[in-house]
PDB file of N, CA and C in Angstrom:
ATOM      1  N   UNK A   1     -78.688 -55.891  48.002  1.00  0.00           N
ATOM      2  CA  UNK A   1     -79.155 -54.722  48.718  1.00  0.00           C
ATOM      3  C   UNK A   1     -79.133 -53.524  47.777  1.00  0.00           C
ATOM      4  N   UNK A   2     -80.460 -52.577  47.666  1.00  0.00           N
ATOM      5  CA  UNK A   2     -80.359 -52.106  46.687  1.00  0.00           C
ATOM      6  C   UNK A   2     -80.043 -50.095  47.570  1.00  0.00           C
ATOM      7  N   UNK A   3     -79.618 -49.470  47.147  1.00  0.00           N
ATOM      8  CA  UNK A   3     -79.146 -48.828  47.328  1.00  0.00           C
ATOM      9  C   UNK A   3     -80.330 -47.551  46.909  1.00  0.00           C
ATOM     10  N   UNK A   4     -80.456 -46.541  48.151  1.00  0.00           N
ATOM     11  CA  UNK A   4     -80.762 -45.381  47.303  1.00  0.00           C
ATOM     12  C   UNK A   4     -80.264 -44.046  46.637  1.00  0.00           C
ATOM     13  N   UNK A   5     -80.873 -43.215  46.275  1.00  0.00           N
ATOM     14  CA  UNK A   5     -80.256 -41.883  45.132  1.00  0.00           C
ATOM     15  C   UNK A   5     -79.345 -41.465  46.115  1.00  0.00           C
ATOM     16  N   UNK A   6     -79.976 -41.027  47.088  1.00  0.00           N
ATOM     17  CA  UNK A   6     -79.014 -40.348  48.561  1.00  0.00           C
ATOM     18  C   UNK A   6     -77.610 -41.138  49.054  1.00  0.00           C
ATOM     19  N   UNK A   7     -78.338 -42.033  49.160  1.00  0.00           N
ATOM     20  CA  UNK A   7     -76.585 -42.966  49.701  1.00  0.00           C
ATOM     21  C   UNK A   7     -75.901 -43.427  48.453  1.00  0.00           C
ATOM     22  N   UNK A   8     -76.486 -43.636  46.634  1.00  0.00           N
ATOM     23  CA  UNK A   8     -75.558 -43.536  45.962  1.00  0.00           C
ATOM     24  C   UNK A   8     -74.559 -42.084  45.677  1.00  0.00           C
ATOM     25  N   UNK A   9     -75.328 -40.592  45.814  1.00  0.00           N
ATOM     26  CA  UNK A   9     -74.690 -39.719  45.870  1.00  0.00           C
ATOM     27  C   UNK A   9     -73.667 -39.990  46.635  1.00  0.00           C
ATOM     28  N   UNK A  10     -73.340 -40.521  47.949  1.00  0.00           N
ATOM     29  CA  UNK A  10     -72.529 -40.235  49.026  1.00  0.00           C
ATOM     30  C   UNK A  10     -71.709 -41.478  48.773  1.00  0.00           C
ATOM     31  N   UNK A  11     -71.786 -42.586  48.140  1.00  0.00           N
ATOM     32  CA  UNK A  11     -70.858 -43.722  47.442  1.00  0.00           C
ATOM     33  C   UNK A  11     -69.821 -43.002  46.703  1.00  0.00           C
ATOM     34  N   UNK A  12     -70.492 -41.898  45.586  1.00  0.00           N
ATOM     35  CA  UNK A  12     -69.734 -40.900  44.981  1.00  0.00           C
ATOM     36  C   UNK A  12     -68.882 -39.873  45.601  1.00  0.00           C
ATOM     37  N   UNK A  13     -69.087 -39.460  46.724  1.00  0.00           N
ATOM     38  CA  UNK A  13     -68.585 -38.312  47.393  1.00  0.00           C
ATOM     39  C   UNK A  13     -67.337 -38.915  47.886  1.00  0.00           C
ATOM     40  N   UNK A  14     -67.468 -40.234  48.730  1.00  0.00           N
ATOM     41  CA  UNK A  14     -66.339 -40.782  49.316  1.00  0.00           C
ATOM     42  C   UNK A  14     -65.857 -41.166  48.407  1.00  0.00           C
ATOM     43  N   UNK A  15     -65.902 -41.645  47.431  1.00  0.00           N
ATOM     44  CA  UNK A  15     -64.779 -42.343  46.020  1.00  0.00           C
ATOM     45  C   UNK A  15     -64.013 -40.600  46.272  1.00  0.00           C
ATOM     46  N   UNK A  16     -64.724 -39.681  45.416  1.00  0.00           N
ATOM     47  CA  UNK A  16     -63.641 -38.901  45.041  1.00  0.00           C
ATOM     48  C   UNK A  16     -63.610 -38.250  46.596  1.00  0.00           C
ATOM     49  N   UNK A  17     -63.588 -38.434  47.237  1.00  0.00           N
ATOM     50  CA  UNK A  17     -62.869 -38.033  48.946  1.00  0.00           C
ATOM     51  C   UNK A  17     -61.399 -39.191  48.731  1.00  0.00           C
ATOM     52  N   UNK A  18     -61.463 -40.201  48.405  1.00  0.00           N
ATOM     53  CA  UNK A  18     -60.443 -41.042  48.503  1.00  0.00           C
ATOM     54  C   UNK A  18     -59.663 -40.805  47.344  1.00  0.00           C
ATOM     55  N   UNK A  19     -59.908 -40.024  46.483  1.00  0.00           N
ATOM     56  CA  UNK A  19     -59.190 -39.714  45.158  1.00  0.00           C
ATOM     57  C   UNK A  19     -58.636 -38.647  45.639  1.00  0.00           C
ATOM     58  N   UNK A  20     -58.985 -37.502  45.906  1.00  0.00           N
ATOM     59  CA  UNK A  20     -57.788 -36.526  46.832  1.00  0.00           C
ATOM     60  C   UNK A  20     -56.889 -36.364  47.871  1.00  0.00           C
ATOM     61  N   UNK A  21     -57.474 -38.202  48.654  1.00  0.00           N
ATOM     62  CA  UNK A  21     -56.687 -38.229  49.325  1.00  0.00           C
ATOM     63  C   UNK A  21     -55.433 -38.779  49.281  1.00  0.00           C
ATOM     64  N   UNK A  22     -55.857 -39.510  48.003  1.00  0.00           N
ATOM     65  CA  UNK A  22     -54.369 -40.681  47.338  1.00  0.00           C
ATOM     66  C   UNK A  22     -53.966 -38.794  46.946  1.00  0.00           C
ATOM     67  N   UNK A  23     -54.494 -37.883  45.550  1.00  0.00           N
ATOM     68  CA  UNK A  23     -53.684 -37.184  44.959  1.00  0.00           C
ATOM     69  C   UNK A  23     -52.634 -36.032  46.057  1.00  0.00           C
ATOM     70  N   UNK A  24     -53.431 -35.505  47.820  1.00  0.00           N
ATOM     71  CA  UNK A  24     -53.110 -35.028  48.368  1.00  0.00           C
ATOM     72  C   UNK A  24     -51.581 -36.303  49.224  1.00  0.00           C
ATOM     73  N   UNK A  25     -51.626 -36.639  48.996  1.00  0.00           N
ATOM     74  CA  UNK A  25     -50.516 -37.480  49.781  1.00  0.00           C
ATOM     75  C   UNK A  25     -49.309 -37.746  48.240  1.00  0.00           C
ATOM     76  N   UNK A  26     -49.726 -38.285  46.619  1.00  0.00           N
ATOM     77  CA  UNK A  26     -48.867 -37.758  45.769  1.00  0.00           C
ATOM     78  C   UNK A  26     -47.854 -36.561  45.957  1.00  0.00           C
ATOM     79  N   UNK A  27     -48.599 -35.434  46.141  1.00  0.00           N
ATOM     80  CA  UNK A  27     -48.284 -34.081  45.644  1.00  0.00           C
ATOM     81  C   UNK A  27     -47.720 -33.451  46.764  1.00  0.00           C
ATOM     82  N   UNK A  28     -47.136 -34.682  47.686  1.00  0.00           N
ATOM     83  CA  UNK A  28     -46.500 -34.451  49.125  1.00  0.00           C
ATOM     84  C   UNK A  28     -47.066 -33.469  49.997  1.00  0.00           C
ATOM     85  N   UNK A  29     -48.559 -33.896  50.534  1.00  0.00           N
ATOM     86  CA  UNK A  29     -49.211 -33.154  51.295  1.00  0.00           C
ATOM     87  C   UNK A  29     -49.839 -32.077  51.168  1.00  0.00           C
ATOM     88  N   UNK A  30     -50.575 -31.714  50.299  1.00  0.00           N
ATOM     89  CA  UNK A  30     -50.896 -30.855  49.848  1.00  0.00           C
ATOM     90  C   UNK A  30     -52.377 -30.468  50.686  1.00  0.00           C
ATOM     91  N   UNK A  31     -52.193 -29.444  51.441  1.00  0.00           N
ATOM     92  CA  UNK A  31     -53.184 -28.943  52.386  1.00  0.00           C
ATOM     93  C   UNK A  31     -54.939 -28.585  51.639  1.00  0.00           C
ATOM     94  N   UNK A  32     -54.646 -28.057  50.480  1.00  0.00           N
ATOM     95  CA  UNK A  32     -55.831 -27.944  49.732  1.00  0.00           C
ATOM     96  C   UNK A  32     -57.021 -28.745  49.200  1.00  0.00           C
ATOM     97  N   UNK A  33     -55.728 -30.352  48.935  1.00  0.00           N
ATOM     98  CA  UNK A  33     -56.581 -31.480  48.617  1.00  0.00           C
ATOM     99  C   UNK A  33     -56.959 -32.396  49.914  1.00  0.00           C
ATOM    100  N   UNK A  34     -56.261 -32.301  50.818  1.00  0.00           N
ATOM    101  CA  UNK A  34     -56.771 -32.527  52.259  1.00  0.00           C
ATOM    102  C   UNK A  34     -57.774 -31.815  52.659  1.00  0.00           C
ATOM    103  N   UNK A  35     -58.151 -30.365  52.204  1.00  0.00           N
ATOM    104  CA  UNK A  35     -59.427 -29.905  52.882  1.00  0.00           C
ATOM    105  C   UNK A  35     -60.058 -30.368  52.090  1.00  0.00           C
ATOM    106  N   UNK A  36     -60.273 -30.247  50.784  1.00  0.00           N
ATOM    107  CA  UNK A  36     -61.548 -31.272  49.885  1.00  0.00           C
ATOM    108  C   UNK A  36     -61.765 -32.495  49.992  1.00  0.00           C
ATOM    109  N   UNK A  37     -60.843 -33.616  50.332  1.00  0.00           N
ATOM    110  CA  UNK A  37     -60.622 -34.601  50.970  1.00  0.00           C
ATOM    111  C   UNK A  37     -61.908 -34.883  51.955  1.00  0.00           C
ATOM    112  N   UNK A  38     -61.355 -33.881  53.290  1.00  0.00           N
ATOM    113  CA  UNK A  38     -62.152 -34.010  54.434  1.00  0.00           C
ATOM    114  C   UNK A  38     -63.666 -33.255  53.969  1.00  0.00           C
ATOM    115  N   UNK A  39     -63.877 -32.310  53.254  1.00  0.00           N
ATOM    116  CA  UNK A  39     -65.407 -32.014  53.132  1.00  0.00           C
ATOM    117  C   UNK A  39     -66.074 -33.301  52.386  1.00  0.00           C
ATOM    118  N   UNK A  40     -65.450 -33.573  51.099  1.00  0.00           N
ATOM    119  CA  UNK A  40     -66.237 -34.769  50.610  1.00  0.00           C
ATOM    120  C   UNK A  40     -66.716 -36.140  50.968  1.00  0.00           C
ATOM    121  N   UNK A  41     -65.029 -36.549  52.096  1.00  0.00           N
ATOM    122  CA  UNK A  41     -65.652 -37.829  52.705  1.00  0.00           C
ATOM    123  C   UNK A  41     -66.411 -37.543  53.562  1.00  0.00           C
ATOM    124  N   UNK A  42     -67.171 -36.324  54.458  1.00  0.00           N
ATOM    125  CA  UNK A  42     -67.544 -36.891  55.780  1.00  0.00           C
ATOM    126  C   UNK A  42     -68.943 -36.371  54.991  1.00  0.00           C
ATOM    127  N   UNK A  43     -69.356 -35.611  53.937  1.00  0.00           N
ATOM    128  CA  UNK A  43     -70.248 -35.373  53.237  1.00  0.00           C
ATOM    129  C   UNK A  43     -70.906 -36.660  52.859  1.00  0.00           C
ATOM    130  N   UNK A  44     -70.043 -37.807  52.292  1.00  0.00           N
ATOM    131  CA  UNK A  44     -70.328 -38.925  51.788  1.00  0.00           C
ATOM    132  C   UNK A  44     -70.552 -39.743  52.551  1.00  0.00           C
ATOM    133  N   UNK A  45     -69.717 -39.842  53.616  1.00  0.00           N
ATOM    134  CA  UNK A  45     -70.105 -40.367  54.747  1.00  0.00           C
ATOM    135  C   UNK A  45     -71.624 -39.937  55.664  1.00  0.00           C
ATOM    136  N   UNK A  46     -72.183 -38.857  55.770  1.00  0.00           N
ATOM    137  CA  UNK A  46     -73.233 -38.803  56.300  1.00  0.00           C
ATOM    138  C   UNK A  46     -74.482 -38.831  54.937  1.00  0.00           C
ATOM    139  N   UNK A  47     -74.064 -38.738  53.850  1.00  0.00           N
ATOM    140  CA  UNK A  47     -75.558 -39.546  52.783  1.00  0.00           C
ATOM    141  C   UNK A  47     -75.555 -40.442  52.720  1.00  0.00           C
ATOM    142  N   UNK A  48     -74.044 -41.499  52.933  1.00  0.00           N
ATOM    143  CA  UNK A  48     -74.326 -43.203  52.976  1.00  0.00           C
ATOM    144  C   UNK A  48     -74.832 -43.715  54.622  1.00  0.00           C
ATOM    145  N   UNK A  49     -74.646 -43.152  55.775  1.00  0.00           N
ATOM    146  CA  UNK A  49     -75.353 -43.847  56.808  1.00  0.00           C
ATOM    147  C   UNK A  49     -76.158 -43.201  57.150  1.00  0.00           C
ATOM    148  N   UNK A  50     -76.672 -42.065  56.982  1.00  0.00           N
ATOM    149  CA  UNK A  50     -77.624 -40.958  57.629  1.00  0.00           C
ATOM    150  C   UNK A  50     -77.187 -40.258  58.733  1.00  0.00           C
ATOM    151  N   UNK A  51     -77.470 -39.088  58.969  1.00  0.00           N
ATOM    152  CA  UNK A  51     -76.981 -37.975  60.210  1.00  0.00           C
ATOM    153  C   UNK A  51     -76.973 -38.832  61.416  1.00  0.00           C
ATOM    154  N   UNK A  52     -78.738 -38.908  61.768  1.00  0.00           N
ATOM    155  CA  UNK A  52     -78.986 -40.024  63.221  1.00  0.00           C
ATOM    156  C   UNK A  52     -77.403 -41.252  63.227  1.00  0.00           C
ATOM    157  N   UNK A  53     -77.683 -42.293  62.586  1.00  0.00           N
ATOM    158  CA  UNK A  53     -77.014 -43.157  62.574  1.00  0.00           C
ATOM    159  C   UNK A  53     -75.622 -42.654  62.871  1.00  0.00           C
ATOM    160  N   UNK A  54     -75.112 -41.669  62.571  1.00  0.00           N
ATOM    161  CA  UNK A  54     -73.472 -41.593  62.263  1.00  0.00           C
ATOM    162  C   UNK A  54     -73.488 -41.137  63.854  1.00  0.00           C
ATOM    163  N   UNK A  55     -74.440 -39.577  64.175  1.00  0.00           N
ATOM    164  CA  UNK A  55     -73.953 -39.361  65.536  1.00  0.00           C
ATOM    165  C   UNK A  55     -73.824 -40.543  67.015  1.00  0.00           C
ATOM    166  N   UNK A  56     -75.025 -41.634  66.777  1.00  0.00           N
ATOM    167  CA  UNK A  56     -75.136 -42.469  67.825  1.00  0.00           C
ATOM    168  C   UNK A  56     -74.060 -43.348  67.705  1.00  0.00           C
ATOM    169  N   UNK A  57     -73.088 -43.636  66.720  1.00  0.00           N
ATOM    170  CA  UNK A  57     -71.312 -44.236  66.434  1.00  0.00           C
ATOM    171  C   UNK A  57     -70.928 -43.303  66.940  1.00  0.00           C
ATOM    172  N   UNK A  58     -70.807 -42.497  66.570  1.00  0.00           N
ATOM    173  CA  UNK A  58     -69.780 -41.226  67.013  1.00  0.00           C
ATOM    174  C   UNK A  58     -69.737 -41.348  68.505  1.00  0.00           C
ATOM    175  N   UNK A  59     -71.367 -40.766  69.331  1.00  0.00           N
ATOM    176  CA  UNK A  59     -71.005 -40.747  70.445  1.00  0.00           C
ATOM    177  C   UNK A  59     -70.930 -41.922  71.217  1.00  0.00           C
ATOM    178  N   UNK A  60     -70.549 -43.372  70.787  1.00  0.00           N
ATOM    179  CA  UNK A  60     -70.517 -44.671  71.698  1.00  0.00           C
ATOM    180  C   UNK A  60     -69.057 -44.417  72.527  1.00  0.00           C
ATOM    181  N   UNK A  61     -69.393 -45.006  73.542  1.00  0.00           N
ATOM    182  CA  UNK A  61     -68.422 -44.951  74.780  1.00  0.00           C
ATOM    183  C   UNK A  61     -66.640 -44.737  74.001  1.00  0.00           C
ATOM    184  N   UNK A  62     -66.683 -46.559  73.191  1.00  0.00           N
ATOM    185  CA  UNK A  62     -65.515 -46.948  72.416  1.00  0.00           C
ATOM    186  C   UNK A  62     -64.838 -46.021  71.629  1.00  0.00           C
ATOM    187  N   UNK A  63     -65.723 -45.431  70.852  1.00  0.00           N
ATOM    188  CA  UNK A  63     -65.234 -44.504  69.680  1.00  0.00           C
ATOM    189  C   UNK A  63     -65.220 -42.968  70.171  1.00  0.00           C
ATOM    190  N   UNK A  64     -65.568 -42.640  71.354  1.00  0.00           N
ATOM    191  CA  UNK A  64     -65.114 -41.270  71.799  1.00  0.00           C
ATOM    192  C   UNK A  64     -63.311 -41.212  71.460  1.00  0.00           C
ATOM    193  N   UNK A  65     -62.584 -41.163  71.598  1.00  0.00           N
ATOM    194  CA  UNK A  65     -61.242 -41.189  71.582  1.00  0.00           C
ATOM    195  C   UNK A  65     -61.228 -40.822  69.747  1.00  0.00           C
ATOM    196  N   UNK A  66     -62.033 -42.113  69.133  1.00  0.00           N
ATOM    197  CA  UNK A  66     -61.346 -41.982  67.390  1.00  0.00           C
ATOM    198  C   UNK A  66     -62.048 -40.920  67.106  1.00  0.00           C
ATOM    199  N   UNK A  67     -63.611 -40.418  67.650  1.00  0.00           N
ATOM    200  CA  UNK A  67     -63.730 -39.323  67.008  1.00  0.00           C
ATOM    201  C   UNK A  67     -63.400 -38.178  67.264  1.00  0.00           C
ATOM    202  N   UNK A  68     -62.839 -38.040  68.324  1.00  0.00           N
ATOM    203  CA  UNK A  68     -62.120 -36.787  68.563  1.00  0.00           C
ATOM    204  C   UNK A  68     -60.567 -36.334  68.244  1.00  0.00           C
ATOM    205  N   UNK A  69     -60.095 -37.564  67.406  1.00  0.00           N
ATOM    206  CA  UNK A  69     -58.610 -37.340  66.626  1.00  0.00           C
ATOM    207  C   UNK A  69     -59.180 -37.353  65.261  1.00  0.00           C
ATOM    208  N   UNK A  70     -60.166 -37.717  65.045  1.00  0.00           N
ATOM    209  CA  UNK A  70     -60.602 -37.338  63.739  1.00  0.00           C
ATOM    210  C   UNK A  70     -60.706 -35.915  63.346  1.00  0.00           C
ATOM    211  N   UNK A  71     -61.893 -35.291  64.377  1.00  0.00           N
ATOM    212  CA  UNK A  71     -62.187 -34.126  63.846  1.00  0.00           C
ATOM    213  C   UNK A  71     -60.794 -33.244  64.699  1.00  0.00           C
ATOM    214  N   UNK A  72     -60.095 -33.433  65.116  1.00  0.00           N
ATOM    215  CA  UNK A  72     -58.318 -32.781  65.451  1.00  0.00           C
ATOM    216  C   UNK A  72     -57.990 -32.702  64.832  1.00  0.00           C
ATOM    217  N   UNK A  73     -58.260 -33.566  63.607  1.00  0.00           N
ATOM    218  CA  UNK A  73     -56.979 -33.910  62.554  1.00  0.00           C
ATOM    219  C   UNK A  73     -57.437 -33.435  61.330  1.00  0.00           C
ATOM    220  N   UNK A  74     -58.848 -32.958  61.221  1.00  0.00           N
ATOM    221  CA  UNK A  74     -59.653 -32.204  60.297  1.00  0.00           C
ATOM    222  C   UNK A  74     -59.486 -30.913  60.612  1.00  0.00           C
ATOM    223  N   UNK A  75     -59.513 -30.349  61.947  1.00  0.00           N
ATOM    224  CA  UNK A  75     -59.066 -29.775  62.116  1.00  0.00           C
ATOM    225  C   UNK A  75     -57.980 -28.498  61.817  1.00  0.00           C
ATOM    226  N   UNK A  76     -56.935 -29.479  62.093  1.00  0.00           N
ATOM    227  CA  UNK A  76     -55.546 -29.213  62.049  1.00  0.00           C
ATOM    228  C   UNK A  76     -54.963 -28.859  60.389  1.00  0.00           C
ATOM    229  N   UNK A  77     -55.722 -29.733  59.812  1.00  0.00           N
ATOM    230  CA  UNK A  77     -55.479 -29.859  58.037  1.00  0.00           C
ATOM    231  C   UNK A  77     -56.737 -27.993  57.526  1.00  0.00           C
ATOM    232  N   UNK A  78     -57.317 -28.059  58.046  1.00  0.00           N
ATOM    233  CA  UNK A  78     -58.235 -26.879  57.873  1.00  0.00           C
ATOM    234  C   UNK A  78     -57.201 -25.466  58.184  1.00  0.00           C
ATOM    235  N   UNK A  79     -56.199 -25.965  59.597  1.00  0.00           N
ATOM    236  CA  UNK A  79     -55.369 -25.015  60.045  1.00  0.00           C
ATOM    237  C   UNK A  79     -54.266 -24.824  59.777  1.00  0.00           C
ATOM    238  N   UNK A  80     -54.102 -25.592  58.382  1.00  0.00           N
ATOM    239  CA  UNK A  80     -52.319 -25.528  57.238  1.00  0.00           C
ATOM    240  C   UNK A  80     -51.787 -26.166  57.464  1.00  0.00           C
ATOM    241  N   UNK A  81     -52.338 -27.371  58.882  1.00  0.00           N
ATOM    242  CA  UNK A  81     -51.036 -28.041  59.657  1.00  0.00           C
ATOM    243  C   UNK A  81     -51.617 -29.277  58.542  1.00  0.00           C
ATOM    244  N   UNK A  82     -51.405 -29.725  57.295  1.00  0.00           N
ATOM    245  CA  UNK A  82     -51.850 -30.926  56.657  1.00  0.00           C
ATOM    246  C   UNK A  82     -50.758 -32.188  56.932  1.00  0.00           C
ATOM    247  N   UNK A  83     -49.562 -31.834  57.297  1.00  0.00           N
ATOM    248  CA  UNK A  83     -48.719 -33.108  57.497  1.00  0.00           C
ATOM    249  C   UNK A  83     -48.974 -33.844  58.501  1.00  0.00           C
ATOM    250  N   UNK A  84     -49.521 -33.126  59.841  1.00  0.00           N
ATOM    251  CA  UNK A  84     -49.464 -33.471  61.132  1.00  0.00           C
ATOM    252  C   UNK A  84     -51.156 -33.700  61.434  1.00  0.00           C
ATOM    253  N   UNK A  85     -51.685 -33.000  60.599  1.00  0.00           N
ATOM    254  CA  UNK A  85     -53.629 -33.694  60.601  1.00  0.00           C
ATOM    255  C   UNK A  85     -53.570 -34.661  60.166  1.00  0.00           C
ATOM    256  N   UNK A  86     -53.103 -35.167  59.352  1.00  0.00           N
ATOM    257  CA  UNK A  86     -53.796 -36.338  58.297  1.00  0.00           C
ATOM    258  C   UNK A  86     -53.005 -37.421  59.457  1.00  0.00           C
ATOM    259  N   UNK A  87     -51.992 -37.801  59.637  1.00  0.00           N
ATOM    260  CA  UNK A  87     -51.636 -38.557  60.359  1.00  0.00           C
ATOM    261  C   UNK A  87     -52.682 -38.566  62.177  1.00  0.00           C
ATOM    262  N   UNK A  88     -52.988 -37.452  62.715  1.00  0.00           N
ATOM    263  CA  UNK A  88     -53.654 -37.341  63.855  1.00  0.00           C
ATOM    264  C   UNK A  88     -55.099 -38.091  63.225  1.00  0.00           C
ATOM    265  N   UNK A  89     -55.560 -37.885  61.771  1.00  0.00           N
ATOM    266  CA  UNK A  89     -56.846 -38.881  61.225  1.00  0.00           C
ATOM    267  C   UNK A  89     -56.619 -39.994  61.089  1.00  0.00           C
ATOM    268  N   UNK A  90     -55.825 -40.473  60.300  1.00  0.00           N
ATOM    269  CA  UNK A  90     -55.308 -41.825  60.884  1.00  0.00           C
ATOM    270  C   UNK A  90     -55.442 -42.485  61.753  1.00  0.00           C
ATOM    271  N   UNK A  91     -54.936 -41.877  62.803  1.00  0.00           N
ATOM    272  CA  UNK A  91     -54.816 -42.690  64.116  1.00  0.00           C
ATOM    273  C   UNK A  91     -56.488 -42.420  64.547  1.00  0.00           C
ATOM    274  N   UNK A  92     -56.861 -41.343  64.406  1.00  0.00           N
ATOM    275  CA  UNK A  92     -58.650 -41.903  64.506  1.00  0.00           C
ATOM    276  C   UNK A  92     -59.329 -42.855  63.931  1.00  0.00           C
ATOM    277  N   UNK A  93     -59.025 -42.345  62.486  1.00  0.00           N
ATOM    278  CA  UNK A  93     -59.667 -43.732  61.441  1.00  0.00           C
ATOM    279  C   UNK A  93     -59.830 -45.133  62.250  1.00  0.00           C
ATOM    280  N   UNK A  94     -58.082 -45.290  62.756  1.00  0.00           N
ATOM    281  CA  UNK A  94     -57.773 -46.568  63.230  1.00  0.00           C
ATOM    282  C   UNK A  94     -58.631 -47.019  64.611  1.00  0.00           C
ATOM    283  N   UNK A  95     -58.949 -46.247  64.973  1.00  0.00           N
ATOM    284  CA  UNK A  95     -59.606 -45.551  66.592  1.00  0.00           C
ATOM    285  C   UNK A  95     -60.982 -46.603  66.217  1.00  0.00           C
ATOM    286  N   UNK A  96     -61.747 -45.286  65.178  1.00  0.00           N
ATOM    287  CA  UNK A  96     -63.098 -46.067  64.943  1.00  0.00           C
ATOM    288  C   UNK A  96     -63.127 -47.132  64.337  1.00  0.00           C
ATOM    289  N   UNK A  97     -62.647 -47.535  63.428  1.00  0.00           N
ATOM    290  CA  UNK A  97     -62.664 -49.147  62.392  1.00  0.00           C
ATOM    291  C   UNK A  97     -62.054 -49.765  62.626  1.00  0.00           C
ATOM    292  N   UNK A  98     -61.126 -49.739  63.806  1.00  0.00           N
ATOM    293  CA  UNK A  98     -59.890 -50.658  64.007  1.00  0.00           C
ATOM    294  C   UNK A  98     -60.774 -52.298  64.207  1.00  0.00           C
ATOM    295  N   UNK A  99     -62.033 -52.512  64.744  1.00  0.00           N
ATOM    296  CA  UNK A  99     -62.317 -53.545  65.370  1.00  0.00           C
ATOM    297  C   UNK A  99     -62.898 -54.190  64.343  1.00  0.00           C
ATOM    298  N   UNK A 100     -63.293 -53.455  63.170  1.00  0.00           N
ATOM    299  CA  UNK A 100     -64.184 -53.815  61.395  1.00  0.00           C
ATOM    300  C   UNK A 100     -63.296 -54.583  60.721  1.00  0.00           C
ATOM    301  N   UNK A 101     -61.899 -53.632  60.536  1.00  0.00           N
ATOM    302  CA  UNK A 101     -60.764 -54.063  59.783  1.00  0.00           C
ATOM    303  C   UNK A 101     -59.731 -55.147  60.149  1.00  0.00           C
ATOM    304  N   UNK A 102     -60.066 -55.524  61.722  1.00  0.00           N
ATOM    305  CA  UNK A 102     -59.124 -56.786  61.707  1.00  0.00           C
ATOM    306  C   UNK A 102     -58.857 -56.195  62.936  1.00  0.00           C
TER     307      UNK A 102
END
């Protein structure tokens, strides 16, 4: 499957979204790399599936719940609270992919 410019940009965005999020959890929570964190993955995340596509997941019956501890927890990390967001994303993450991942 060959990939295009747009969704390889956003392959890139989420790598280093997941690189601040390992360095923001190092550097014992560090609220700053949690907000770059959250702009880059969901940046990367909407050039790898497209806008349409992401909102019609978003709003399915199932995943109401994960996406609304998601963006709580984006939120919350936006609002200094980074110890207590990232964990409230989590439990979204787990919300939406729980049924992908096992």
């Amino acid at each position: 499957m060959w990939l295009t410019d747009m969704q390889k940009i956003g392959v890139g965005l989420t790598s280093f979204g997941a690189l601040f999020m390992l360095l923001g959890v190092m550097l014992f929570f560090d609220g700053a790399l949690f907000a770059l964190e959250n702009t880059l993955f969901l940046c990367g995340l909407f050039l790898i599936i497209g806008l349409q596509k992401r909102f019609t997941f978003s709003r399915g019956r199932t995943s109401c719940v994960g996406t609304a501890c998601s963006l709580g927890g984006i939120l919350l990390v936006f609002l200094k609270w980074p110890d207590f967001g990232v964990f409230v994303e989590m439990f979204g993450f787990l919300n939406l992919f729980g049924c992908v991942c096992g």
